[in-house]
C-alpha atoms as a PDB file:
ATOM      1  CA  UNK A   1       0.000   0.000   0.000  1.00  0.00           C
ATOM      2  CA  UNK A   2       1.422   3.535  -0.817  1.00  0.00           C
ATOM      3  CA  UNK A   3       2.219   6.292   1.841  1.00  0.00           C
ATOM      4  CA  UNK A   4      -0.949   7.981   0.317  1.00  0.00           C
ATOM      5  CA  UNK A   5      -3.313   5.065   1.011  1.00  0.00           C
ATOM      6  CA  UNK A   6      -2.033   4.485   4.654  1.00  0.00           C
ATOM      7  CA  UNK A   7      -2.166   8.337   4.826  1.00  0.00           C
ATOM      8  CA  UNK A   8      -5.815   8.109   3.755  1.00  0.00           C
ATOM      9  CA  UNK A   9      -6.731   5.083   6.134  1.00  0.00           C
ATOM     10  CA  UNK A  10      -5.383   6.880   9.233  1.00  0.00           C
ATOM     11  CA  UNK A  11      -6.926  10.148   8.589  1.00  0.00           C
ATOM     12  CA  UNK A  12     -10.259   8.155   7.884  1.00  0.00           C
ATOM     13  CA  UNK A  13      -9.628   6.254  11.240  1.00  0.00           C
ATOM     14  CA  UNK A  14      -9.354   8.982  12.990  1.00  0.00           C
ATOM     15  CA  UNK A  15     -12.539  10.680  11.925  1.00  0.00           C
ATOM     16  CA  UNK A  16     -13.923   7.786  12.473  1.00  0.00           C
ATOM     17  CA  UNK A  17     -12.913   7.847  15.737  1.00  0.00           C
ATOM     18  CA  UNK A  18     -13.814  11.523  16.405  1.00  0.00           C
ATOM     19  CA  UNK A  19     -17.241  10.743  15.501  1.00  0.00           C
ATOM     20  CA  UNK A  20     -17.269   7.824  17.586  1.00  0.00           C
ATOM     21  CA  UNK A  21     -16.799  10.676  20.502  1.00  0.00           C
ATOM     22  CA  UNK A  22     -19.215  12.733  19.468  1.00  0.00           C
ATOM     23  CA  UNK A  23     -21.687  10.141  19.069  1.00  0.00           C
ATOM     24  CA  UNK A  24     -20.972   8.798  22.279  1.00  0.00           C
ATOM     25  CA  UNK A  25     -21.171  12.238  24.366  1.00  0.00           C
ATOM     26  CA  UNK A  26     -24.319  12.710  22.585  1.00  0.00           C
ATOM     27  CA  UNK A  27     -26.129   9.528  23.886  1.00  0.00           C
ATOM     28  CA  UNK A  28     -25.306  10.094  27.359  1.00  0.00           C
ATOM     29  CA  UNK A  29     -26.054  13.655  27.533  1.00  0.00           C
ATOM     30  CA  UNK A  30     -29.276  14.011  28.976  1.00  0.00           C
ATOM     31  CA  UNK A  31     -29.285  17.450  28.982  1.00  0.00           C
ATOM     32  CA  UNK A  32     -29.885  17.788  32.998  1.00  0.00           C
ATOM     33  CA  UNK A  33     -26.273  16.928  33.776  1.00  0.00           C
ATOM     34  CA  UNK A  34     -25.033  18.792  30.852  1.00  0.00           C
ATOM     35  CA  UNK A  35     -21.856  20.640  32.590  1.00  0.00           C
ATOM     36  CA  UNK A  36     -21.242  23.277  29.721  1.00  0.00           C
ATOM     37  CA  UNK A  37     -18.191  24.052  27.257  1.00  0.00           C
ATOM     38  CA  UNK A  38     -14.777  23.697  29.842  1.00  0.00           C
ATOM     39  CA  UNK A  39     -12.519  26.713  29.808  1.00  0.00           C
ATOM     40  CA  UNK A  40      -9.568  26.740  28.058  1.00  0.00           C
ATOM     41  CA  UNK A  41      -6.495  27.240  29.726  1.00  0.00           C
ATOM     42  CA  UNK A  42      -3.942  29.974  29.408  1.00  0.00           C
ATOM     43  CA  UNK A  43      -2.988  31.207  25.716  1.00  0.00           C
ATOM     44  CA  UNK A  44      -5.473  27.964  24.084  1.00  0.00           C
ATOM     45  CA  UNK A  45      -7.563  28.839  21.744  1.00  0.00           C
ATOM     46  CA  UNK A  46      -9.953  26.637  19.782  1.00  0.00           C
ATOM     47  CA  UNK A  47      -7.684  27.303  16.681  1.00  0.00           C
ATOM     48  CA  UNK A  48      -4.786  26.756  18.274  1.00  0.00           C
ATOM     49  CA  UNK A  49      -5.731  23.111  19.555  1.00  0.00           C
ATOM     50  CA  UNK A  50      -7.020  22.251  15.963  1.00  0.00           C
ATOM     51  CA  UNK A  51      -3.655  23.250  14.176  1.00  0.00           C
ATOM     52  CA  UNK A  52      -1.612  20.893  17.111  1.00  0.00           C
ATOM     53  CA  UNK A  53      -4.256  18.271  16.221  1.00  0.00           C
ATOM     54  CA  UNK A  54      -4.139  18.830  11.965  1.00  0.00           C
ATOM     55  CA  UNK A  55      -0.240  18.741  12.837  1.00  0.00           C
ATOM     56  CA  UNK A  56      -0.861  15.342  14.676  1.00  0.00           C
ATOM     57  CA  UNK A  57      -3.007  14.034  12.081  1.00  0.00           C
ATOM     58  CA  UNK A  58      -0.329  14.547   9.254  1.00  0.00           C
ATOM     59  CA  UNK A  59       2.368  12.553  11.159  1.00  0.00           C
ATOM     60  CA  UNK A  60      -0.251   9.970  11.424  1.00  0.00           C
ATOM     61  CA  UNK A  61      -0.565   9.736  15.287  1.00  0.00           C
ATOM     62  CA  UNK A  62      -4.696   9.141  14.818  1.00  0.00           C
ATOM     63  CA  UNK A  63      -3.463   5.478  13.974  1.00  0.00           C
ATOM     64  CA  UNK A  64      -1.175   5.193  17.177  1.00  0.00           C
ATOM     65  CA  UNK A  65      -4.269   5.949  18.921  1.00  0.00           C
ATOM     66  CA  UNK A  66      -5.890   3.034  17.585  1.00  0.00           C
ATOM     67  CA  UNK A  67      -3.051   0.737  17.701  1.00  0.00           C
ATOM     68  CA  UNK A  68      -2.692   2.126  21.620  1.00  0.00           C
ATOM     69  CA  UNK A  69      -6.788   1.748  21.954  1.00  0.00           C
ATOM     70  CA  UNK A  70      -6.357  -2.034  20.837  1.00  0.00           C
ATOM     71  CA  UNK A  71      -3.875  -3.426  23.105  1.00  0.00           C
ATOM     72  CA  UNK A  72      -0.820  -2.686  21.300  1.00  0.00           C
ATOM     73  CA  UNK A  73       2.718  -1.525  23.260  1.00  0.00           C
ATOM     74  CA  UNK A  74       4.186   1.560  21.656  1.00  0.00           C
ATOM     75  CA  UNK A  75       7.665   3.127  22.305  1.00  0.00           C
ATOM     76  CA  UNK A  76       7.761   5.898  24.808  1.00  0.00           C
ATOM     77  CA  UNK A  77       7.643   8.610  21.900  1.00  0.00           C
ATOM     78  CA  UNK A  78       4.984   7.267  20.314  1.00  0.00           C
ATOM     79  CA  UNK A  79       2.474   6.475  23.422  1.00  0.00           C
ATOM     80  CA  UNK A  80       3.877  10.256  24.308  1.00  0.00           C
ATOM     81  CA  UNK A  81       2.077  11.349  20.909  1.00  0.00           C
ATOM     82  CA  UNK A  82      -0.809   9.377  21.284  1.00  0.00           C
ATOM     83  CA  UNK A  83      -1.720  10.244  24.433  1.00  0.00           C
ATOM     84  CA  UNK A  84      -0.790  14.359  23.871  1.00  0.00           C
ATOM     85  CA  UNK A  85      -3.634  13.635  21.001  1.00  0.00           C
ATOM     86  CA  UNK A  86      -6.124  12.482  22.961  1.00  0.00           C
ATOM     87  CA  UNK A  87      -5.694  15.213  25.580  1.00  0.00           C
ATOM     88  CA  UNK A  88      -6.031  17.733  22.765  1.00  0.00           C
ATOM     89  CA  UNK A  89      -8.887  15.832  21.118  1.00  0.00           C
ATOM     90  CA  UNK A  90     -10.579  16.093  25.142  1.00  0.00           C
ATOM     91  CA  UNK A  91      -9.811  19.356  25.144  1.00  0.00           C
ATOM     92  CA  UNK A  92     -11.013  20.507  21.625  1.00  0.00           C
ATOM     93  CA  UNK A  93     -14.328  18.713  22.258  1.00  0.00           C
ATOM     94  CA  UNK A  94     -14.525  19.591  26.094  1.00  0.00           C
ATOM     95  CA  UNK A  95     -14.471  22.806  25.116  1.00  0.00           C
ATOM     96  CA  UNK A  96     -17.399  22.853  22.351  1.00  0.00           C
ATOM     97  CA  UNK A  97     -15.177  24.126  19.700  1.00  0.00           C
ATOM     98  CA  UNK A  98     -16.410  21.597  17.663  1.00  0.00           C
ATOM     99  CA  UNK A  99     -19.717  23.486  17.218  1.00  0.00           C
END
């Protein structure tokens, strides 16, 4: 498979994935318990998050997320990126930006 088509599989992985989230925060929001949008921290932006995250998503970290999410050991670099995405990804949807 090229670089392109692994490229492509990752990318559509990780939406995947994403909407997996969404989907998922959706079902168990009842709308009583609904906490609001989370603050951002100091100097984070909405945009700011999303460029780290399009970054992430062009060195193809989405799919060490899903190798991490199935079981499978990665280096210490590579668990470091994964789990820096998902934080993001928390962050980006914890905070509504989303919408």
């Amino acid at each position: 498979m090229s670089g392109n088509g692994r490229r492509a599989r990752a990318f559509g992985g990780a939406i995947a994935g994403t909407i997996a989230v969404l989907l998922a925060g959706c079902a168990g929001n009842t709308g009583s318990g609904d906490p609001g949008p989370q603050s951002l921290s100091g100097g984070e932006t909405c945009q700011s998050i999303r460029s780290n995250l399009n970054r992430l998503d062009r060195e193809g970290v989405p799919s060490l997320v899903e190798q991490q999410n199935s079981g499978k050991k990665l280096g210490a670099a590579q668990k470091a990126k994964a789990d820096l995405y998902n934080q993001l990804l928390d962050k980006y949807l914890g905070a509504r930006c989303h919408v």
